[in-house]
Protein backbone atom coordinates (compact mmCIF):
# COMPACT_ATOMS: atom_id res chain seq x y z
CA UNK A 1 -7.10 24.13 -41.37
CA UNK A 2 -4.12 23.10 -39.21
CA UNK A 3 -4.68 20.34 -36.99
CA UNK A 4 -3.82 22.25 -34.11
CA UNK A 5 -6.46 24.65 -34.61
CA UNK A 6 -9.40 22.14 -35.46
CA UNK A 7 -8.60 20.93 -31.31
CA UNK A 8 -8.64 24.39 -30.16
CA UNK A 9 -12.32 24.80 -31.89
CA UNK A 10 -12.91 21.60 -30.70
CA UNK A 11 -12.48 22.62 -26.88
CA UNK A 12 -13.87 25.68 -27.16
CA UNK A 13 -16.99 23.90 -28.10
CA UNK A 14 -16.49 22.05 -25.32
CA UNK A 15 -16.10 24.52 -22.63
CA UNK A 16 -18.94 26.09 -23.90
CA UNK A 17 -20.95 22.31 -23.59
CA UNK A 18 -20.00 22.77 -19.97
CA UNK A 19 -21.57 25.68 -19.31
CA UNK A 20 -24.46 25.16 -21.23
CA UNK A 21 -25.15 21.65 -19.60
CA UNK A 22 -24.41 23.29 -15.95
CA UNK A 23 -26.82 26.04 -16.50
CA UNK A 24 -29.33 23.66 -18.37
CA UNK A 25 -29.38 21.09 -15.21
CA UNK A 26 -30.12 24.00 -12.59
CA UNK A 27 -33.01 25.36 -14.97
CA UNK A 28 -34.45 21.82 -15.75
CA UNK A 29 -34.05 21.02 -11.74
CA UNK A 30 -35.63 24.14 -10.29
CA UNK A 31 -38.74 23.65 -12.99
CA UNK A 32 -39.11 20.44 -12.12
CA UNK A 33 -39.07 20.46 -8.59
CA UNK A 34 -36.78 17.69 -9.04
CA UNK A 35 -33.51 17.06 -7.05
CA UNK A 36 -30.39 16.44 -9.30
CA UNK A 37 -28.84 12.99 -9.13
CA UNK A 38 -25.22 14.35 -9.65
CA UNK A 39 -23.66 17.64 -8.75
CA UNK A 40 -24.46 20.12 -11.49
CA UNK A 41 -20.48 20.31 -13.00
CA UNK A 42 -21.15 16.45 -13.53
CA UNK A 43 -23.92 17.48 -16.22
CA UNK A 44 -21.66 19.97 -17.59
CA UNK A 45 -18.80 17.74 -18.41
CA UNK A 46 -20.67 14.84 -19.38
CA UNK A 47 -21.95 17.52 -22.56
CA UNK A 48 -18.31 18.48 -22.56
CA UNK A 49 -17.51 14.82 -23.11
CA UNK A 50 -20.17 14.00 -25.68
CA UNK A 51 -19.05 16.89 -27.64
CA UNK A 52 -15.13 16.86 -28.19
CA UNK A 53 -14.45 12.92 -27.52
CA UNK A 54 -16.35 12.00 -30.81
CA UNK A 55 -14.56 14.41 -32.65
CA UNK A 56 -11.00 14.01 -31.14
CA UNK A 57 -11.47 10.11 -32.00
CA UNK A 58 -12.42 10.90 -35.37
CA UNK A 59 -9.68 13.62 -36.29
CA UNK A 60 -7.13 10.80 -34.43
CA UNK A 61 -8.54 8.61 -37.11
CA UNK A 62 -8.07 10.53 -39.85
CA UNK A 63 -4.59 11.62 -39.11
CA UNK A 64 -3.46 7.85 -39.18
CA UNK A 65 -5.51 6.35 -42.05
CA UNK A 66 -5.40 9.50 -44.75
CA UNK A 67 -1.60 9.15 -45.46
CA UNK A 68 -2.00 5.55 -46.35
CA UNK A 69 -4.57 6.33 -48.48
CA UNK A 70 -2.97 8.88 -50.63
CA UNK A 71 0.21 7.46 -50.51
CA UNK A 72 -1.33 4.12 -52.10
CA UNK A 73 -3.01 6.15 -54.49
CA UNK A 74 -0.35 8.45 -55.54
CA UNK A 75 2.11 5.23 -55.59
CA UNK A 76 0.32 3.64 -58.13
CA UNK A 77 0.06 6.15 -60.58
CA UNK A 78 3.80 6.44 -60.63
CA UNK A 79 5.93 4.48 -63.35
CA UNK A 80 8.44 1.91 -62.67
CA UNK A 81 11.00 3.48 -65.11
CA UNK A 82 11.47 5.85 -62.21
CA UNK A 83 12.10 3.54 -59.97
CA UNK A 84 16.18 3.15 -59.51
CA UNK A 85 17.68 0.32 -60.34
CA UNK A 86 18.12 -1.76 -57.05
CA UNK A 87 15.85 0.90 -55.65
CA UNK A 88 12.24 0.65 -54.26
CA UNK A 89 8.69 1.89 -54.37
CA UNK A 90 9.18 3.85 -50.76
CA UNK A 91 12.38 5.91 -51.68
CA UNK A 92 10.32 7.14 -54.77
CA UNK A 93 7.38 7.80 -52.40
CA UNK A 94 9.80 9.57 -49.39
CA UNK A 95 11.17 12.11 -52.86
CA UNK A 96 7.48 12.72 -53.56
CA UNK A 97 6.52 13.44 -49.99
CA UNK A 98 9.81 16.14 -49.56
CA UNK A 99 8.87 17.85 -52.98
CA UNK A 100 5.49 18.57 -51.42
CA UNK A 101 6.36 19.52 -48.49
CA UNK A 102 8.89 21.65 -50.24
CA UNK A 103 5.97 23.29 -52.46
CA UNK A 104 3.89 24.21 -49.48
CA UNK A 105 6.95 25.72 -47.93
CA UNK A 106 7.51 28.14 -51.31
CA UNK A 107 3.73 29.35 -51.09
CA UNK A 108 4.48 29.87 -47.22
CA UNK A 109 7.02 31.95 -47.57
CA UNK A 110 5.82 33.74 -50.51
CA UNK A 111 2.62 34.21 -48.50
CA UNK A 112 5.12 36.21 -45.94
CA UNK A 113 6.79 38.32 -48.30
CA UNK A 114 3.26 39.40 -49.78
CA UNK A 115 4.04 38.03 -52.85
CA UNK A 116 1.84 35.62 -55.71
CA UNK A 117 3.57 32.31 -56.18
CA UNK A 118 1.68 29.65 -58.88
CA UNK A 119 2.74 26.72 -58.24
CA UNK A 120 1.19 25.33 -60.66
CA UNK A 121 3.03 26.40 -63.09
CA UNK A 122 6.51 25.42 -61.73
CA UNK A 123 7.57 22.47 -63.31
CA UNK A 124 10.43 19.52 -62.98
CA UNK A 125 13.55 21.94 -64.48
CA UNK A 126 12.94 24.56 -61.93
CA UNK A 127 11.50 23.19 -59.51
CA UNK A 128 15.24 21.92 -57.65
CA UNK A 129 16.06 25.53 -57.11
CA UNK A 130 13.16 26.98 -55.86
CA UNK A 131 12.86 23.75 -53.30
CA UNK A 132 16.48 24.67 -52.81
CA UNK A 133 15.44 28.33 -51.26
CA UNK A 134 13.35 26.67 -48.76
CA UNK A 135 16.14 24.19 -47.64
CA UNK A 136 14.80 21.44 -49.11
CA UNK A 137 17.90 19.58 -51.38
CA UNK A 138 17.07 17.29 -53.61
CA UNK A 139 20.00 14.90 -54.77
CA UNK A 140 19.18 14.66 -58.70
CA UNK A 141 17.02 16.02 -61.21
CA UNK A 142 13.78 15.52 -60.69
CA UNK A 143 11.85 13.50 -63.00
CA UNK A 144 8.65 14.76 -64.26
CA UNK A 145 6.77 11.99 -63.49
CA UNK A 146 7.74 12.19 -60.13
CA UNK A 147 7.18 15.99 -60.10
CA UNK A 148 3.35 15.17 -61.28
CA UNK A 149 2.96 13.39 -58.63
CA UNK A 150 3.98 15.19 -55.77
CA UNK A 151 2.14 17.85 -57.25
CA UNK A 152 -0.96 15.12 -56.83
CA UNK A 153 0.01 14.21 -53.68
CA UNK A 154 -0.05 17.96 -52.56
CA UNK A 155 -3.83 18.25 -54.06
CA UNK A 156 -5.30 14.93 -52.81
CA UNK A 157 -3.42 15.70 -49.14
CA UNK A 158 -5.58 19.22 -49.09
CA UNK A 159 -8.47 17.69 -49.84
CA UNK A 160 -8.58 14.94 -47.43
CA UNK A 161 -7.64 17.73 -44.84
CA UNK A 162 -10.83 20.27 -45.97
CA UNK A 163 -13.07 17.14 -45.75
CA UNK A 164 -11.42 16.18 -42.16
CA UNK A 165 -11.74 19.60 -40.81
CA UNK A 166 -15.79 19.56 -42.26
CA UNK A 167 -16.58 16.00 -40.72
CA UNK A 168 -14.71 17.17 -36.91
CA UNK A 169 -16.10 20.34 -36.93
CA UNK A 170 -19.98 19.02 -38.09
CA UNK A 171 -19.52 15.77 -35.56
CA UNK A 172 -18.42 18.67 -32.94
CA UNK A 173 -21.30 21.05 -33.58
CA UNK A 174 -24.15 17.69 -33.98
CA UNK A 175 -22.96 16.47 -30.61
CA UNK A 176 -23.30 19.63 -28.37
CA UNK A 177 -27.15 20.26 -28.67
CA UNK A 178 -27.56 16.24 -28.84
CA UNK A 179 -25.97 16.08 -25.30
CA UNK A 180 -27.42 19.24 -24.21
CA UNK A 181 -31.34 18.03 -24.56
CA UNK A 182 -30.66 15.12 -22.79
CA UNK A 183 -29.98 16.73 -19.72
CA UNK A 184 -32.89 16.41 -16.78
CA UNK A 185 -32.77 15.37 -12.96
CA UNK A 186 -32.98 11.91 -13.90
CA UNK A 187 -29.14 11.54 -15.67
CA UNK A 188 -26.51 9.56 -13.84
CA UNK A 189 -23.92 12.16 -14.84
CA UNK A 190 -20.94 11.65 -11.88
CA UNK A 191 -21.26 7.97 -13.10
CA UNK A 192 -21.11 8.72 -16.82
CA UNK A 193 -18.12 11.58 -15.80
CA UNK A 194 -16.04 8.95 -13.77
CA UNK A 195 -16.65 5.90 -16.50
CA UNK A 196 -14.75 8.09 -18.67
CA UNK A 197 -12.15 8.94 -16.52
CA UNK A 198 -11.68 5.09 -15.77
CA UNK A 199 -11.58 4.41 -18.88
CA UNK A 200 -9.04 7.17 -19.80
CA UNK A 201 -6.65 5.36 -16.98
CA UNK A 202 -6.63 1.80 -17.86
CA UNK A 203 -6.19 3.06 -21.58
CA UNK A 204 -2.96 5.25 -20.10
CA UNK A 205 -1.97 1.98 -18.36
CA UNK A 206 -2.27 0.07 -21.51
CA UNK A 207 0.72 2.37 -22.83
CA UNK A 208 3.57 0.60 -21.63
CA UNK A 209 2.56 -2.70 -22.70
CA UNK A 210 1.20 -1.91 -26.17
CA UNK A 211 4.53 -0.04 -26.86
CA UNK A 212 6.28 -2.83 -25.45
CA UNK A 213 4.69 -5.22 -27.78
CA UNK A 214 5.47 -2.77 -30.69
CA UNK A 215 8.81 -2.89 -30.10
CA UNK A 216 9.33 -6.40 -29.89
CA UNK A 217 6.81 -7.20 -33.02
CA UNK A 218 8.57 -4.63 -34.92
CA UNK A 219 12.06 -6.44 -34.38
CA UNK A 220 10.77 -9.99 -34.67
CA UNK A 221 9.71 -9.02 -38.14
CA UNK A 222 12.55 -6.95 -39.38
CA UNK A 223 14.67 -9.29 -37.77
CA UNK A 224 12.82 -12.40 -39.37
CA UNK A 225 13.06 -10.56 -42.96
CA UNK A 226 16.91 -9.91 -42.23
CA UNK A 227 17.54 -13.59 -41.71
CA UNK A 228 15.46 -14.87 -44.97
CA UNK A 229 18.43 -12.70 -46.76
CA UNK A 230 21.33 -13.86 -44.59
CA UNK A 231 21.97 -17.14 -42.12
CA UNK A 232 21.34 -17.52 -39.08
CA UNK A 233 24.14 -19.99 -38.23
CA UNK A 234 27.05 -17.57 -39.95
CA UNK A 235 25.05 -14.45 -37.66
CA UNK A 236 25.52 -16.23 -34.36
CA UNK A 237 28.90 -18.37 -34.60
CA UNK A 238 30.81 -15.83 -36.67
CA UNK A 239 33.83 -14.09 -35.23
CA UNK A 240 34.05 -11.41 -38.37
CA UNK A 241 31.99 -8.47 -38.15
CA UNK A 242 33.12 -6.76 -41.74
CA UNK A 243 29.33 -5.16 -43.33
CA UNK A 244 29.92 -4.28 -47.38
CA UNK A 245 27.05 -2.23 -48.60
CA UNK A 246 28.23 -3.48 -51.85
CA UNK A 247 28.05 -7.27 -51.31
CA UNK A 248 30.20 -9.92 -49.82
CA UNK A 249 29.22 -9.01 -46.07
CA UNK A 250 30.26 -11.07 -43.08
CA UNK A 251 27.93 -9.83 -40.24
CA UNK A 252 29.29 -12.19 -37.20
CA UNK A 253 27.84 -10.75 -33.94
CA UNK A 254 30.34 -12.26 -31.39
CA UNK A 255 33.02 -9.84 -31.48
CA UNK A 256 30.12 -7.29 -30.82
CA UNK A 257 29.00 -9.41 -28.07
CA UNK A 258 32.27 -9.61 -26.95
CA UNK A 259 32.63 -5.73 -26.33
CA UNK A 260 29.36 -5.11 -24.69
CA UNK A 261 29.86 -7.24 -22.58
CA UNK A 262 33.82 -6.64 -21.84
CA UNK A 263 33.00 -2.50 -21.11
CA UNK A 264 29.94 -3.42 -19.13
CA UNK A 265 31.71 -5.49 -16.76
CA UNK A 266 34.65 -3.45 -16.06
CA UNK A 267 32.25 -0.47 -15.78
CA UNK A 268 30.11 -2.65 -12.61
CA UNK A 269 33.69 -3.63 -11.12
CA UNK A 270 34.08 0.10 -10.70
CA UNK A 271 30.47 1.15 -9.93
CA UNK A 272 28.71 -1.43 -7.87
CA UNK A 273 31.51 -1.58 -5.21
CA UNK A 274 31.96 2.44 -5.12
CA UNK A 275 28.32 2.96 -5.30
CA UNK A 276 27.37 0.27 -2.43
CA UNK A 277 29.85 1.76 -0.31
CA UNK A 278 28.76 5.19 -0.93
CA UNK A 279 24.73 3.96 0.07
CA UNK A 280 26.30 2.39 3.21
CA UNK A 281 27.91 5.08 4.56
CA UNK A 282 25.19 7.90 3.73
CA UNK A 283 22.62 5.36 5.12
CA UNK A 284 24.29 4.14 8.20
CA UNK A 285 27.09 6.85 9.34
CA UNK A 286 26.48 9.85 7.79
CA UNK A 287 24.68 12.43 10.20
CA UNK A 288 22.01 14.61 8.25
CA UNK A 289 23.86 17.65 7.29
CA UNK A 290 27.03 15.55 5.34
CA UNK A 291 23.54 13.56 3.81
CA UNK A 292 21.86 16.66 2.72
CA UNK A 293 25.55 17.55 0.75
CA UNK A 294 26.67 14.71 -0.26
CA UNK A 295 23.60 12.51 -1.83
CA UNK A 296 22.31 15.02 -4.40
CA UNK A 297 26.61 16.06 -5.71
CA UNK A 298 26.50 11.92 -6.45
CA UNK A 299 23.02 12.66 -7.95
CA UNK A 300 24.01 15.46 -10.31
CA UNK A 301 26.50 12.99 -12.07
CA UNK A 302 23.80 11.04 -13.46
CA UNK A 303 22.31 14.43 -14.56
CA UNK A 304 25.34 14.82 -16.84
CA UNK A 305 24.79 14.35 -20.53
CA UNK A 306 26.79 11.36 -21.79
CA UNK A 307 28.14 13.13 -24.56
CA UNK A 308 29.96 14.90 -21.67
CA UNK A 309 31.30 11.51 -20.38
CA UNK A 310 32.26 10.74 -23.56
CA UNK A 311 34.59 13.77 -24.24
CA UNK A 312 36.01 13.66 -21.11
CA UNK A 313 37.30 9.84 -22.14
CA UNK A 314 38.59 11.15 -25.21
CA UNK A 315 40.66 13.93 -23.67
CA UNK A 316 41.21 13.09 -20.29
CA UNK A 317 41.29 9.39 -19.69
CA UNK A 318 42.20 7.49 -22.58
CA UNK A 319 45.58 9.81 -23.03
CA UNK A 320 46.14 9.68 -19.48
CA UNK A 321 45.92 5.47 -19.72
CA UNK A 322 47.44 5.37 -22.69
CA UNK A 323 50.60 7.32 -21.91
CA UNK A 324 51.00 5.85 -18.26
CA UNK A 325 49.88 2.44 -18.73
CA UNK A 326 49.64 1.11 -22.28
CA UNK A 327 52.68 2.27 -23.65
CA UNK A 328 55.27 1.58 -20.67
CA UNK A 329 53.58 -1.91 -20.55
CA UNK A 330 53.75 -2.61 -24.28
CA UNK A 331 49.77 -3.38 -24.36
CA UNK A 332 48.81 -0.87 -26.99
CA UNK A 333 49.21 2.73 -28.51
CA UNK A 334 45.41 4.04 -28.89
CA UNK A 335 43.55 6.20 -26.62
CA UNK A 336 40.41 4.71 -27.90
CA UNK A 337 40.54 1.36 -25.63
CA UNK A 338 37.54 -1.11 -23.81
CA UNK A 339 39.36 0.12 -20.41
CA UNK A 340 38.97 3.68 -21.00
CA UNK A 341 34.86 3.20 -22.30
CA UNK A 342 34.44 1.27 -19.01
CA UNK A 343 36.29 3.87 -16.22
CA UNK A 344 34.49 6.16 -17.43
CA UNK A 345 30.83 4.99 -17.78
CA UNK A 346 31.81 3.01 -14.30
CA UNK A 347 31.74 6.70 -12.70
CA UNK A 348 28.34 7.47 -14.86
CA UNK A 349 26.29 4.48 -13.57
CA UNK A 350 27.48 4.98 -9.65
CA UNK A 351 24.72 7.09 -8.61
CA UNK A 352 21.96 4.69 -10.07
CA UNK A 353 23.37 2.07 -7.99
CA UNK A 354 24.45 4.15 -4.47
CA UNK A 355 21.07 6.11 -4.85
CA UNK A 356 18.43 3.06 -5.42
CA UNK A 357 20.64 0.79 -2.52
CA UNK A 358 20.56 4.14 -0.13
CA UNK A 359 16.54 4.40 -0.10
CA UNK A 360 16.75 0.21 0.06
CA UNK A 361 18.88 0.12 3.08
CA UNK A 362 17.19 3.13 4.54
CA UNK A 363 13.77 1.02 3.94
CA UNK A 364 15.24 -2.32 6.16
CA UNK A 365 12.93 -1.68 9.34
CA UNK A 366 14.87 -0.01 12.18
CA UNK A 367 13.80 -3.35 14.54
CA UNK A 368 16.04 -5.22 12.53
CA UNK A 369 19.32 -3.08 13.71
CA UNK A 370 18.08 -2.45 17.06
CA UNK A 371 17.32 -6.48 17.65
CA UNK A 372 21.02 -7.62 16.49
CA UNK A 373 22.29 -4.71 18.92
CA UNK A 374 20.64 -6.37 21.51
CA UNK A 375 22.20 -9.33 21.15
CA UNK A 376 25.64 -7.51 21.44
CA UNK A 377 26.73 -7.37 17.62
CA UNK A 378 28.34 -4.34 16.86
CA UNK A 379 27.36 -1.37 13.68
CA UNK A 380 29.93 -3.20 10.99
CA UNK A 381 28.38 -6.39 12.03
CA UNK A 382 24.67 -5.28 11.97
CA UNK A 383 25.33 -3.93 8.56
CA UNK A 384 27.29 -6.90 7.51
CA UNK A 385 25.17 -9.65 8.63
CA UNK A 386 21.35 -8.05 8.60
CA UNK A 387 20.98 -4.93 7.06
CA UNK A 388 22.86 -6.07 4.06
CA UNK A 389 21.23 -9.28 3.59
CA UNK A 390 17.95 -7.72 4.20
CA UNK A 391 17.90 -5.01 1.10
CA UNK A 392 20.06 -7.59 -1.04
CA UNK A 393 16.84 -8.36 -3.22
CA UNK A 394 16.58 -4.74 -3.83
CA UNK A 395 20.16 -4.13 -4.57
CA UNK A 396 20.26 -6.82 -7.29
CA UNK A 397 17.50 -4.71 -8.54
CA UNK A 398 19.92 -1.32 -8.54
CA UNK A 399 22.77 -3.21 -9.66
CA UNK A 400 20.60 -4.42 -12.66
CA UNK A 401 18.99 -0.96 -13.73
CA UNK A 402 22.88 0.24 -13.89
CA UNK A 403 23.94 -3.35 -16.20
CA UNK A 404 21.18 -2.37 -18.26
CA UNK A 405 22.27 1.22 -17.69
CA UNK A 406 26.03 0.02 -18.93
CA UNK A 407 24.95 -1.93 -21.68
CA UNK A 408 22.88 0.38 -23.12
CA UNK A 409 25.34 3.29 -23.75
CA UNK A 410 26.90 4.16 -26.74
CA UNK A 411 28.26 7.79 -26.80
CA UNK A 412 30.88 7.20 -24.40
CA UNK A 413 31.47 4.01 -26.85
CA UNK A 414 32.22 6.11 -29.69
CA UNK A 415 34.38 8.45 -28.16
CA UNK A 416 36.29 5.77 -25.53
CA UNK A 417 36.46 2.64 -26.93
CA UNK A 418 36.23 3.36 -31.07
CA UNK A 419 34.64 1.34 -33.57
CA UNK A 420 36.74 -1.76 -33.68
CA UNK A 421 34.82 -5.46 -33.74
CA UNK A 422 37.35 -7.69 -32.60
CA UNK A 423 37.72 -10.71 -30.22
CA UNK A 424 40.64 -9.39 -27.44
CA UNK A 425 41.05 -9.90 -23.95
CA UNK A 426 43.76 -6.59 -24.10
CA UNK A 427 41.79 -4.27 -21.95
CA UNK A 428 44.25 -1.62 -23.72
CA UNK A 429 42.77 -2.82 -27.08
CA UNK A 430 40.00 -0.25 -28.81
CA UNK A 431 36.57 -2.48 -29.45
CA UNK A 432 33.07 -1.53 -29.80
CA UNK A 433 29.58 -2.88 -29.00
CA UNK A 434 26.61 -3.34 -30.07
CA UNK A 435 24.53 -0.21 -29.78
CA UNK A 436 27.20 1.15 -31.44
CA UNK A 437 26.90 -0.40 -34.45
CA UNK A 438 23.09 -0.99 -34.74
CA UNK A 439 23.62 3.14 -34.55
CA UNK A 440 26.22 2.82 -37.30
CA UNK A 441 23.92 0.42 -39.74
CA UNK A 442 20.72 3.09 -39.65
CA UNK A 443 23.11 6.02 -40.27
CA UNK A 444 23.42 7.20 -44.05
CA UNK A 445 21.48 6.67 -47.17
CA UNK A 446 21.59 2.86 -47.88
CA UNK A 447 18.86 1.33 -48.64
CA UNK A 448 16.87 0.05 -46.08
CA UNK A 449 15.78 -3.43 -47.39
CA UNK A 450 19.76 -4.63 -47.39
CA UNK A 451 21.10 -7.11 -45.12
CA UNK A 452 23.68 -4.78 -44.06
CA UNK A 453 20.66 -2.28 -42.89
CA UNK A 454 18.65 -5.15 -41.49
CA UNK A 455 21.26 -6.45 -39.38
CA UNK A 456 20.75 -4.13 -36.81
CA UNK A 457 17.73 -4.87 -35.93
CA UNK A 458 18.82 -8.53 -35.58
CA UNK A 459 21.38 -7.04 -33.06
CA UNK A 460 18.69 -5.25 -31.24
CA UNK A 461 16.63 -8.29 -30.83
CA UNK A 462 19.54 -10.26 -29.92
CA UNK A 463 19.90 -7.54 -27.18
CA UNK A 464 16.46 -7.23 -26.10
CA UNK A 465 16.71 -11.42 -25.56
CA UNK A 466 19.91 -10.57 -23.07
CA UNK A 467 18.79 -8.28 -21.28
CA UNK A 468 15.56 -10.20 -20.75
CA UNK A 469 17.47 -13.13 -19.23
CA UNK A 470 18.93 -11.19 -16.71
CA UNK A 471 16.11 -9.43 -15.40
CA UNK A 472 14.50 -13.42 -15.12
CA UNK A 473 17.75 -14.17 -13.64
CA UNK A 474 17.41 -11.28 -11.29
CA UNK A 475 14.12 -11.92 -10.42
CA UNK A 476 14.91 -15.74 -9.43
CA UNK A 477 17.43 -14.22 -6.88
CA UNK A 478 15.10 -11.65 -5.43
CA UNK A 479 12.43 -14.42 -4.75
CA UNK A 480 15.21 -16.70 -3.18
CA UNK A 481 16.41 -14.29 -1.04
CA UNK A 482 12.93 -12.88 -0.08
CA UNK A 483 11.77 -16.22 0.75
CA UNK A 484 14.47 -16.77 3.45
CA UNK A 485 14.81 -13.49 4.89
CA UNK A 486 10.56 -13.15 4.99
């Protein structure tokens, strides 16, 4: 039974908990004489609770823990001598996984077109073609070893799902009446109910910061295994960034350092000006009808996909600086350049700054303008020497989310800057960052233990690290700033 379908059984059992525990609580109270502690829903969705959170937690459970089972199962029964040279374990294992996917997929559709399909009796000769009718391709023959056991894993995966479905639905069904006799005057259900629901929020607020941790644990390791195979000194101090899937590598990061950093500066020269002036004026001259217009047309640009962005450097501004600037000035002959990646994600990241610093300056208490009028200072001077300095922790804060914003990108990358790691202060000159090529290591069919694959998530760490000093740096300057102006 699909998973799907085991939770809608599940819920129906535990609407019907509700209304069995509702209508059991009135009875027991009007017998009894007795006065219910809790409103009578409380009784019905504590039976609700007993009833479907057991079983959710245990189908959750099974989900996560049966395919490591069978996969360690399946994995040892299969041979090393088809294993590929050079190869591993888990590309064997991802084969066996498709071709059963791909078998369930032929009785599927054979189940459509009211027609008998044995799979059983398919075997590793014809087996490619009929996989190949479903869509799933297969590279080489497939070995019949390998064939055996995806037909195992198939087999051992239905099992564990028929015992799954058994145990959720029986834990389901055992719960209900369990939770239903305990139901009398006496219960403390609204505390019970709202327990839950506490504990259902500080688990949601647990979220971020377990998948925060994730993240970083998954990169310290990959990034730790990457560095066992290649050193750390040649990683950080190289100036050659030249990855050979077949050997002889030279993996320097500063050239990819070089470019982030290069495109994300030239794109905050051209947004956090535009975008503080923009927040300025809708905030302190604009009436409300040019607001109401203006604000969400800036808004809508950060609604654009950045694939768009990236096309329009590709047509539109890299030919246009190429032909006007680069050429007559002898600084280059490629569209593709760090100048043209920049312009353009400039314009992307302006409303992240003018629309964070407008609801900043519009938050700077109105006694604050109308005290420096007193003393005679005019608008520009209000706004230069209070209102700015008052919202200037929060605009470090804009100006960051759009750095991070900036150095995060890498569609308009591809399409503005190229692919080219090189050291060059010739803003005419294509380069490329990082994202760009952590993108460019994970892409293909190489294997995954290689340094060349690995690297990337060394870059990604190395990343992660960056942008984590400047939201400390950030940070220091908000607290200075707040402690004077407080």
């Amino acid at each position: 039974m699909n998973a799907s379908i085991i939770v809608l059984c599940i819920l129906v059992l535990a609407a019907l908990g509700f209304v069995l525990g509702r209508r059991q609580a009135l009875s027991v109270s009007a017998a009894r004489g007795a006065k219910l502690h809790s409103l009578p829903g409380y009784y019905g969705q504590v039976v609700a609770l007993v009833t479907a959170v057991p079983a959710l937690l245990l189908l959750m459970a099974w989900l996560f823990i049966q395919p490591a089972i069978v996969e360690s199962r399946i994995s040892a029964t299969i041979p090393d001598s088809v294993v590929p040279e050079g190869g591993a374990q888990s590309l064997v294992m991802a084969d066996v996984r498709r071709i059963a996917d791909g078998l369930a997929a032929v009785e599927a559709r054979a189940a459509e077109a009211g027609a008998d399909v044995d799979v059983e009796a398919l075997d590793a000769g014809n087996v490619r073609a009929r996989l190949a009718e479903v869509g799933v391709a297969l590279g080489a023959e497939v070995p019949v070893e390998v064939f055996e056991a995806a037909k195992a894993y198939r087999s051992q995966s239905d099992f564990g799902h028929l015992l799954m479905t058994i145990a959720v639905l029986a834990l389901a069904v055992a719960a209900l009446p369990l939770a239903y006799v305990r139901v009398n005057p006496d219960l403390r259900a609204r505390n019970l109910s709202e327990s839950f629901v506490k504990t259902v929020l500080m688990l949601s607020s647990l979220v971020a910061i377990l998948t925060t941790v994730g993240i970083v644990g998954s990169l310290v390791f990959e990034t730790y295994v990457f560095f066992t195979m290649y050193p750390a000194s040649e990683f950080f101090f190289s100036t050659v960034w030249n990855p050979q899937f077949r050997g002889g590598s030279e993996l320097g990061i500063l050239p990819l350092l070089w470019g982030t950093f290069y495109v994300s500066i030239i794109s905050l020269i051209v947004a956090v000006p535009i975008g503080l002036m923009i927040a300025v004026y809708l905030s302190e001259y604009a009436g409300p009808n040019t607001r109401s217009i203006v604000k969400p047309a800036i808004e809508v640009l950060a609604g654009i996909p950045t694939i768009v962005y990236g096309l329009f450097a590709l047509v539109t501004v890299g030919p246009f600086l190429r032909d006007y600037f680069a050429e007559p000035l002898g600084l280059g002959t490629s569209s593709s350049s760090v100048l043209t990646a920049g312009l353009v994600m400039g314009v992307m990241i302006i409303p992240f700054v003018s629309s964070l610093s407008d609801d900043i300056i519009n938050a700077v208490p109105q006694a604050l303008r109308d005290g420096s009028y007193a003393l005679g200072s005019t608008q520009s001077e209000t706004i230069k020497q209070v209102v700015l300095p008052a919202a200037l922790p929060g605009i470090v804060g804009a100006v960051l989310l759009a750095a991070s914003r900036a150095i995060g990108e890498t569609m308009i990358v591809v399409l503005g800057a190229g692919a080219s790691a090189k050291l060059d202060i010739n803003p005419f000159e294509a380069m490329t960052t990082v994202t760009v090529k952590i993108v460019s290591q994970l892409t293909g069919d190489t294997e995954f233990a290689s340094p060349e694959t690995l690297v990337a998530f060394a870059l990604g760490l190395t990343l992660f690290v960056i942008t984590l000093g400047l939201n400390v740096v950030a940070l220091y300057i908000v607290r200075k700033y707040r402690e004077q102006y407080e």
